[in-house]
PDB file of N, CA and C in Angstrom:
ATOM      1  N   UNK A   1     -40.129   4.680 135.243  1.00  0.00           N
ATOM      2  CA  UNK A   1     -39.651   5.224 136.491  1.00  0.00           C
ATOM      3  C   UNK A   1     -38.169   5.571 136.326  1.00  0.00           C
ATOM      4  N   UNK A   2     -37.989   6.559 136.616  1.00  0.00           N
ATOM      5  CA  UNK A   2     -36.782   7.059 136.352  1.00  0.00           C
ATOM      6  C   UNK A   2     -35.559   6.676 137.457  1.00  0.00           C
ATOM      7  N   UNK A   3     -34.298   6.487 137.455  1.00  0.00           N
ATOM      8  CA  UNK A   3     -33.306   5.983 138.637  1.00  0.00           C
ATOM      9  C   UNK A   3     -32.642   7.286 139.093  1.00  0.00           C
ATOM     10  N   UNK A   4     -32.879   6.935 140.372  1.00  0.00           N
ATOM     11  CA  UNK A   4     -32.827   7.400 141.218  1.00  0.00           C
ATOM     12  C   UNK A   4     -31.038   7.827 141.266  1.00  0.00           C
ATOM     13  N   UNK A   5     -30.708   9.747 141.255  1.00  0.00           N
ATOM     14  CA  UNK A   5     -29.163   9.846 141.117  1.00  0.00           C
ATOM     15  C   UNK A   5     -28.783   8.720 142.534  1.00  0.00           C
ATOM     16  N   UNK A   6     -27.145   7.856 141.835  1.00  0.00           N
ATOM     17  CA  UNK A   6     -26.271   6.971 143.207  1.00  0.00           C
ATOM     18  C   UNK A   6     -26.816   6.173 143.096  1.00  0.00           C
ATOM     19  N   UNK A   7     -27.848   5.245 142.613  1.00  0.00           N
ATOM     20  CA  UNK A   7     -28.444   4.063 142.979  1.00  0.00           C
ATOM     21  C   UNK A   7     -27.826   3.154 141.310  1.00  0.00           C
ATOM     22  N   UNK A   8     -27.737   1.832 141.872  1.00  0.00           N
ATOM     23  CA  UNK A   8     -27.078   0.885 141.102  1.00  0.00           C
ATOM     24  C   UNK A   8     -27.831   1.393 140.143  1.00  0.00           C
ATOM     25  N   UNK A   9     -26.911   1.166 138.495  1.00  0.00           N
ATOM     26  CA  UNK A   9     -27.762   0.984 137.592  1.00  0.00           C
ATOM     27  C   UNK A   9     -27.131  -0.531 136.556  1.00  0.00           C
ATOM     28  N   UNK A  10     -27.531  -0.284 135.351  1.00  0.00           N
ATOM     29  CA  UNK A  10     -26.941  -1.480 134.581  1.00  0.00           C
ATOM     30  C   UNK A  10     -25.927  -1.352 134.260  1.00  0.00           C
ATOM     31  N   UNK A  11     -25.022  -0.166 134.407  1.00  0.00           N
ATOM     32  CA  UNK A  11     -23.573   0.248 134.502  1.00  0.00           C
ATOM     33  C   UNK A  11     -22.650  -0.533 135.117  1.00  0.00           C
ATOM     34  N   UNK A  12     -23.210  -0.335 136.587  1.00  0.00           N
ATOM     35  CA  UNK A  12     -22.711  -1.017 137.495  1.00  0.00           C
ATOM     36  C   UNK A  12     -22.885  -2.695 137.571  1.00  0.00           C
ATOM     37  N   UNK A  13     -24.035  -2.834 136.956  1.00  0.00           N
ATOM     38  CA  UNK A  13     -24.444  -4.112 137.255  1.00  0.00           C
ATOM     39  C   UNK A  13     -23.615  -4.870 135.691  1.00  0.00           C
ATOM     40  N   UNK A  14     -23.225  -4.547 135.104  1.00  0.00           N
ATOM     41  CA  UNK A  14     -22.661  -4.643 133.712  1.00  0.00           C
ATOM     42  C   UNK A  14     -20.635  -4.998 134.409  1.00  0.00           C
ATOM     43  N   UNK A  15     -20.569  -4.187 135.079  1.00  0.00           N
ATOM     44  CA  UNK A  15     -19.414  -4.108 135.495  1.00  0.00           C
ATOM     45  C   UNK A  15     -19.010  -5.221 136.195  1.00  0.00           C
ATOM     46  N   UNK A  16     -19.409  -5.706 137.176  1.00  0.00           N
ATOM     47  CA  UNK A  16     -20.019  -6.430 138.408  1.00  0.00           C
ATOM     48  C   UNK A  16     -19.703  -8.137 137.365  1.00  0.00           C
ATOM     49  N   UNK A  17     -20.733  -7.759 136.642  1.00  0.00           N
ATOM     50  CA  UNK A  17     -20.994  -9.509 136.195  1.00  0.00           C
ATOM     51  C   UNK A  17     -19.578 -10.004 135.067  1.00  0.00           C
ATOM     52  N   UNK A  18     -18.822  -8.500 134.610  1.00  0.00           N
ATOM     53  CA  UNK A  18     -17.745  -8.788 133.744  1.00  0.00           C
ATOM     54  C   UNK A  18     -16.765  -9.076 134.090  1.00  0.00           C
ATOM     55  N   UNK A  19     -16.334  -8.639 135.895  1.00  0.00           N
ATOM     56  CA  UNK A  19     -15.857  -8.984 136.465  1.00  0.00           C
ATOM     57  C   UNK A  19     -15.312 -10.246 137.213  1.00  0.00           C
ATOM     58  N   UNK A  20     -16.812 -10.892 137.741  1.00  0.00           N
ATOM     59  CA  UNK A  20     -17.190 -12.247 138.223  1.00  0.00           C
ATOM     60  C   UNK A  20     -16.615 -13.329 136.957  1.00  0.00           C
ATOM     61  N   UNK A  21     -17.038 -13.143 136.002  1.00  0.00           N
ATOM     62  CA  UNK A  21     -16.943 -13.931 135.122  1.00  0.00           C
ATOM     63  C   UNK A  21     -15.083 -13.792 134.501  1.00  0.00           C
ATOM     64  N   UNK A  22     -14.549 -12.720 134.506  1.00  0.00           N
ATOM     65  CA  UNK A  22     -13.288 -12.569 134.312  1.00  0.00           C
ATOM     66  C   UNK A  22     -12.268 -13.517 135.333  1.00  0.00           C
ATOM     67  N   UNK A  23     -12.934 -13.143 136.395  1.00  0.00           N
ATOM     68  CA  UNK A  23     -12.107 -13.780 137.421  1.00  0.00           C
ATOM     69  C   UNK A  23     -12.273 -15.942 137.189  1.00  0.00           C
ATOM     70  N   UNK A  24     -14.085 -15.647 136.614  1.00  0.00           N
ATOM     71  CA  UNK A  24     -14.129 -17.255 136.788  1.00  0.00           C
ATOM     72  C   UNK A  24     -13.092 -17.613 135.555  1.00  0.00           C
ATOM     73  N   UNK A  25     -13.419 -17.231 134.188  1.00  0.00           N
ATOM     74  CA  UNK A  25     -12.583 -17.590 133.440  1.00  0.00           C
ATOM     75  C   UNK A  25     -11.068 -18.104 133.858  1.00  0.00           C
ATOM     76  N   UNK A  26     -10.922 -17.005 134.244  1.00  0.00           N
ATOM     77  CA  UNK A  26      -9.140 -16.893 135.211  1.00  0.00           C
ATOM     78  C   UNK A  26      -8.383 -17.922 135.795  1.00  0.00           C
ATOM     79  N   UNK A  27      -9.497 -18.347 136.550  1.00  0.00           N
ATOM     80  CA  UNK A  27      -9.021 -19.636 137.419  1.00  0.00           C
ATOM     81  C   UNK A  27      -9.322 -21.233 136.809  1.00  0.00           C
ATOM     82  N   UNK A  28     -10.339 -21.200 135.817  1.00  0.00           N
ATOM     83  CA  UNK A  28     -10.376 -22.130 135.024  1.00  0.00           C
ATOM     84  C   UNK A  28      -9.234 -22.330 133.872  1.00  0.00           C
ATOM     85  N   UNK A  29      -9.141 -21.172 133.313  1.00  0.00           N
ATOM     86  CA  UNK A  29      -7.515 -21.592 132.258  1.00  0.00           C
ATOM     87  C   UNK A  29      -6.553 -22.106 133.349  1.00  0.00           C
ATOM     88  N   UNK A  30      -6.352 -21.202 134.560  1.00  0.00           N
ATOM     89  CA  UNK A  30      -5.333 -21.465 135.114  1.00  0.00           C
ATOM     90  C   UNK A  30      -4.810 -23.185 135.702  1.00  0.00           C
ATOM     91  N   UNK A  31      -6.202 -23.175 135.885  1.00  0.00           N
ATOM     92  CA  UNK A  31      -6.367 -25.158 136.435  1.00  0.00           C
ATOM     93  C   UNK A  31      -6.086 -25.758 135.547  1.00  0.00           C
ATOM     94  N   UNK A  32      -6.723 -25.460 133.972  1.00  0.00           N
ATOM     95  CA  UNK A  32      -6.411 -26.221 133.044  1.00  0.00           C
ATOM     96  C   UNK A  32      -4.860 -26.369 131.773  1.00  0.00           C
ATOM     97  N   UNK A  33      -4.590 -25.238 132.215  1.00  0.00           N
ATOM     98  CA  UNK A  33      -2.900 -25.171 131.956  1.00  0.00           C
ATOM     99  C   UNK A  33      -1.650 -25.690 132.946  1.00  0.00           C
ATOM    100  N   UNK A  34      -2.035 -25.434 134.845  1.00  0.00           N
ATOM    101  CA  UNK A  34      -1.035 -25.569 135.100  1.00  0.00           C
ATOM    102  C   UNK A  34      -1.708 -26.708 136.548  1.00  0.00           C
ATOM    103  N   UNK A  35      -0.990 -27.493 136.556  1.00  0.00           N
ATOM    104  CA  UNK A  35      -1.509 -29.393 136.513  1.00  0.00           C
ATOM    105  C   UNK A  35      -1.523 -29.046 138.098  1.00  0.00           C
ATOM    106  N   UNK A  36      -0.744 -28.375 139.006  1.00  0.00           N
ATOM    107  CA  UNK A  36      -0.694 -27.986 140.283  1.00  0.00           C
ATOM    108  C   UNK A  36      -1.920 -27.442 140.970  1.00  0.00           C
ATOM    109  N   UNK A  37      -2.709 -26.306 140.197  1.00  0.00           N
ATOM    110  CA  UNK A  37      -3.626 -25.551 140.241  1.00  0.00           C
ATOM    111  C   UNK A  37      -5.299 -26.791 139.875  1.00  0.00           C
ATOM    112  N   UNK A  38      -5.051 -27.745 138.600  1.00  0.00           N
ATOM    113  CA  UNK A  38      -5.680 -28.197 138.619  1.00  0.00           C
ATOM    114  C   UNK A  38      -5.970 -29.430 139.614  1.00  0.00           C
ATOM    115  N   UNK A  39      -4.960 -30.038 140.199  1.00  0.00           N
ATOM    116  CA  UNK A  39      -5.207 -31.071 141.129  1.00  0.00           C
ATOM    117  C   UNK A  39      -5.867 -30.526 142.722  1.00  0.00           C
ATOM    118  N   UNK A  40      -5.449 -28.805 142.630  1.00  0.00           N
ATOM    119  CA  UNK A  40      -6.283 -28.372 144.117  1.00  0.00           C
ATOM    120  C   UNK A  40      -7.680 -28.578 143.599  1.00  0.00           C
ATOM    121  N   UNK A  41      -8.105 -28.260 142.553  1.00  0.00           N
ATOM    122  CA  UNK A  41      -9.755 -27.562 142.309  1.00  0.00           C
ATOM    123  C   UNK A  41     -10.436 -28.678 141.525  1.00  0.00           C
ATOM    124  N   UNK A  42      -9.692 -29.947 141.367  1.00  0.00           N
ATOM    125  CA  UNK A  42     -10.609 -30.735 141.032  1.00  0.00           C
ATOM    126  C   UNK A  42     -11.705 -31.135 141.405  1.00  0.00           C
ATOM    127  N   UNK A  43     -11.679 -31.335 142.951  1.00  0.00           N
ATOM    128  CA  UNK A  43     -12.983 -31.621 143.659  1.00  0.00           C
ATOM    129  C   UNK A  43     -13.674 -30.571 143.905  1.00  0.00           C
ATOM    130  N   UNK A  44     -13.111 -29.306 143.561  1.00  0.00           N
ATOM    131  CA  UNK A  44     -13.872 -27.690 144.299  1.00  0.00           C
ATOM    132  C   UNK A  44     -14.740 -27.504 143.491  1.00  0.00           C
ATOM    133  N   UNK A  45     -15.367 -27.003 143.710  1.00  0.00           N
ATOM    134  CA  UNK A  45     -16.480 -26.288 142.629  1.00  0.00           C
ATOM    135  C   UNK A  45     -16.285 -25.000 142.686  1.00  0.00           C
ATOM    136  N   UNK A  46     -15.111 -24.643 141.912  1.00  0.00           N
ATOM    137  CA  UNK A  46     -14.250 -22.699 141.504  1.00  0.00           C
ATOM    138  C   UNK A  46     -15.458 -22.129 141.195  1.00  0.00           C
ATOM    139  N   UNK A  47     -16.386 -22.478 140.169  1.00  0.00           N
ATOM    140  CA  UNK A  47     -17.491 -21.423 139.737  1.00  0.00           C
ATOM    141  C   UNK A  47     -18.331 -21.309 140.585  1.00  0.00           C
ATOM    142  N   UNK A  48     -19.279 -22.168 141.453  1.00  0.00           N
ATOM    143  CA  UNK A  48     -19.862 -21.629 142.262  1.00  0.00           C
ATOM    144  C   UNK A  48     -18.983 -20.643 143.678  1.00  0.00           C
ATOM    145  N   UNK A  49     -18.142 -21.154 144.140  1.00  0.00           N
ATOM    146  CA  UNK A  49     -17.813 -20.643 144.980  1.00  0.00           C
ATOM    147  C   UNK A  49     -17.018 -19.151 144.893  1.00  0.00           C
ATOM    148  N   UNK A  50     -16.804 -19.500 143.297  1.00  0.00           N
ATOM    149  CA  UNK A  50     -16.564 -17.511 142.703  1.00  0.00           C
ATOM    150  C   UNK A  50     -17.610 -17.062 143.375  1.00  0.00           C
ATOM    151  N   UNK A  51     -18.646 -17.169 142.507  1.00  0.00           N
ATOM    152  CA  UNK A  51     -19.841 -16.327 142.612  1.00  0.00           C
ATOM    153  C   UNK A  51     -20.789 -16.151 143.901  1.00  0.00           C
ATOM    154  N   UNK A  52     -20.626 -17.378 144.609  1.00  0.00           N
ATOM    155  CA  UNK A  52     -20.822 -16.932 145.989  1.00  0.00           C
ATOM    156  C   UNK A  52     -20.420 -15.619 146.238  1.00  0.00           C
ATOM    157  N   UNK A  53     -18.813 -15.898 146.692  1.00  0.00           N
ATOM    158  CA  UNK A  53     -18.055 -15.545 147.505  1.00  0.00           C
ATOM    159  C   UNK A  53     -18.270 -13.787 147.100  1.00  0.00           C
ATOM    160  N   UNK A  54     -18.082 -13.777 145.324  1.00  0.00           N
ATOM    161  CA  UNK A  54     -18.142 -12.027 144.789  1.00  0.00           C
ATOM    162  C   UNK A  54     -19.451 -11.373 144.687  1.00  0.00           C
ATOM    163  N   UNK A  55     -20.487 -12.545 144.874  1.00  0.00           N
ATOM    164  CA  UNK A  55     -21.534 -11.919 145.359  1.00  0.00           C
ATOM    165  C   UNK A  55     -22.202 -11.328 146.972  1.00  0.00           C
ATOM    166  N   UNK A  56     -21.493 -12.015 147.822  1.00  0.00           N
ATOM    167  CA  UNK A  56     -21.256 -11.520 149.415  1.00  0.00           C
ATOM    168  C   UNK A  56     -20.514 -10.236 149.121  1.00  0.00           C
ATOM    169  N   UNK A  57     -19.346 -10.259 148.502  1.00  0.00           N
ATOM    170  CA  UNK A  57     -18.822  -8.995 148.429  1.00  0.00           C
ATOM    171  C   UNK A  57     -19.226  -7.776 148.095  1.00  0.00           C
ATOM    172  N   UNK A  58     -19.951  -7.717 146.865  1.00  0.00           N
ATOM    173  CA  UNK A  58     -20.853  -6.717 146.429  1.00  0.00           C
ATOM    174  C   UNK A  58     -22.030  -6.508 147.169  1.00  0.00           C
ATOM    175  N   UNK A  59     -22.124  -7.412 147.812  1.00  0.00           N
ATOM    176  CA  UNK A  59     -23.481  -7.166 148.842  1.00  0.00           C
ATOM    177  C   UNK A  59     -22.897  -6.430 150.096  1.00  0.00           C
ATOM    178  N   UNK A  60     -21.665  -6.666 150.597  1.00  0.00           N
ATOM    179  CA  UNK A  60     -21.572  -6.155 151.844  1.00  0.00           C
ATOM    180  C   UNK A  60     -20.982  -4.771 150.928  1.00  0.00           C
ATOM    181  N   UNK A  61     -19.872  -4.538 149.842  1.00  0.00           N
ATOM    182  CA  UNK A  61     -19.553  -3.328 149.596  1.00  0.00           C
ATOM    183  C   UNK A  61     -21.044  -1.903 149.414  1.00  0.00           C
ATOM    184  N   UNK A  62     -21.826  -2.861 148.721  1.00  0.00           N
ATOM    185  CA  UNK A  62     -22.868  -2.004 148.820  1.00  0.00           C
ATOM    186  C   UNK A  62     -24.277  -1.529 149.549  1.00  0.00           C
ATOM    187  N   UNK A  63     -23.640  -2.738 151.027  1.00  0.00           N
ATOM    188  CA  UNK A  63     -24.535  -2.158 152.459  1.00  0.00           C
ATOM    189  C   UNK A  63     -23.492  -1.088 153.191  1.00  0.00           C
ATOM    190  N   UNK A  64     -22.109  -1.094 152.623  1.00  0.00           N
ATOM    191  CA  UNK A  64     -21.751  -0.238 153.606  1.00  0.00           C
ATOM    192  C   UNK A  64     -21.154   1.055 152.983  1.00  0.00           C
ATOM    193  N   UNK A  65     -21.274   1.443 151.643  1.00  0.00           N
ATOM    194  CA  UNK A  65     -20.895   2.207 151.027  1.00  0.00           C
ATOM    195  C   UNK A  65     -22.127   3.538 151.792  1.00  0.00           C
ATOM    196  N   UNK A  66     -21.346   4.188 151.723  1.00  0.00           N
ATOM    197  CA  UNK A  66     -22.483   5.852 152.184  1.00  0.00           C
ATOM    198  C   UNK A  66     -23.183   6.508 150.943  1.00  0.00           C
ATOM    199  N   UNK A  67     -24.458   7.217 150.759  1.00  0.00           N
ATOM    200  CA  UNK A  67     -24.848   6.982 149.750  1.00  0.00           C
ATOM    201  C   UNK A  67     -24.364   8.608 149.617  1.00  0.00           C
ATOM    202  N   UNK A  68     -24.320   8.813 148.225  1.00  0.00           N
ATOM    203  CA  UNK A  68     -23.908   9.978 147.498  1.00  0.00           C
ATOM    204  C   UNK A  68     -24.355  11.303 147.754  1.00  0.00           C
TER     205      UNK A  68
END
């Protein structure tokens, strides 16, 4: 089945997950280098609540985006 022109593909979805994961990386060095950062997020759970949070996002960016 061929995709449909404007509709997500693995491009996007490639983009998306390099992102999420850039950002998780991000905040994990950052906790683990600088002792301030790590005493907020000790009890947090940074990775899930990345991926929550950037997955709401991509969900609402792409209920309200107009389609092509």
């Amino acid at each position: 089945m061929p995709e449909v022109p404007g509709s997500p593909g693995w491009r996007e979805v490639l983009r998306i997950a390099a992102a999420v994961l850039a950002v998780v990386l991000a905040l994990q060095l950052a906790s683990a280098t600088l002792p301030p950062i790590h005493d907020a997020f000790v009890r947090f759970p940074t990775t899930i609540i990345v991926l929550v949070a950037g997955t709401i996002g991509v969900l609402a960016l792409a209920t309200l985006r107009r389609p092509r």
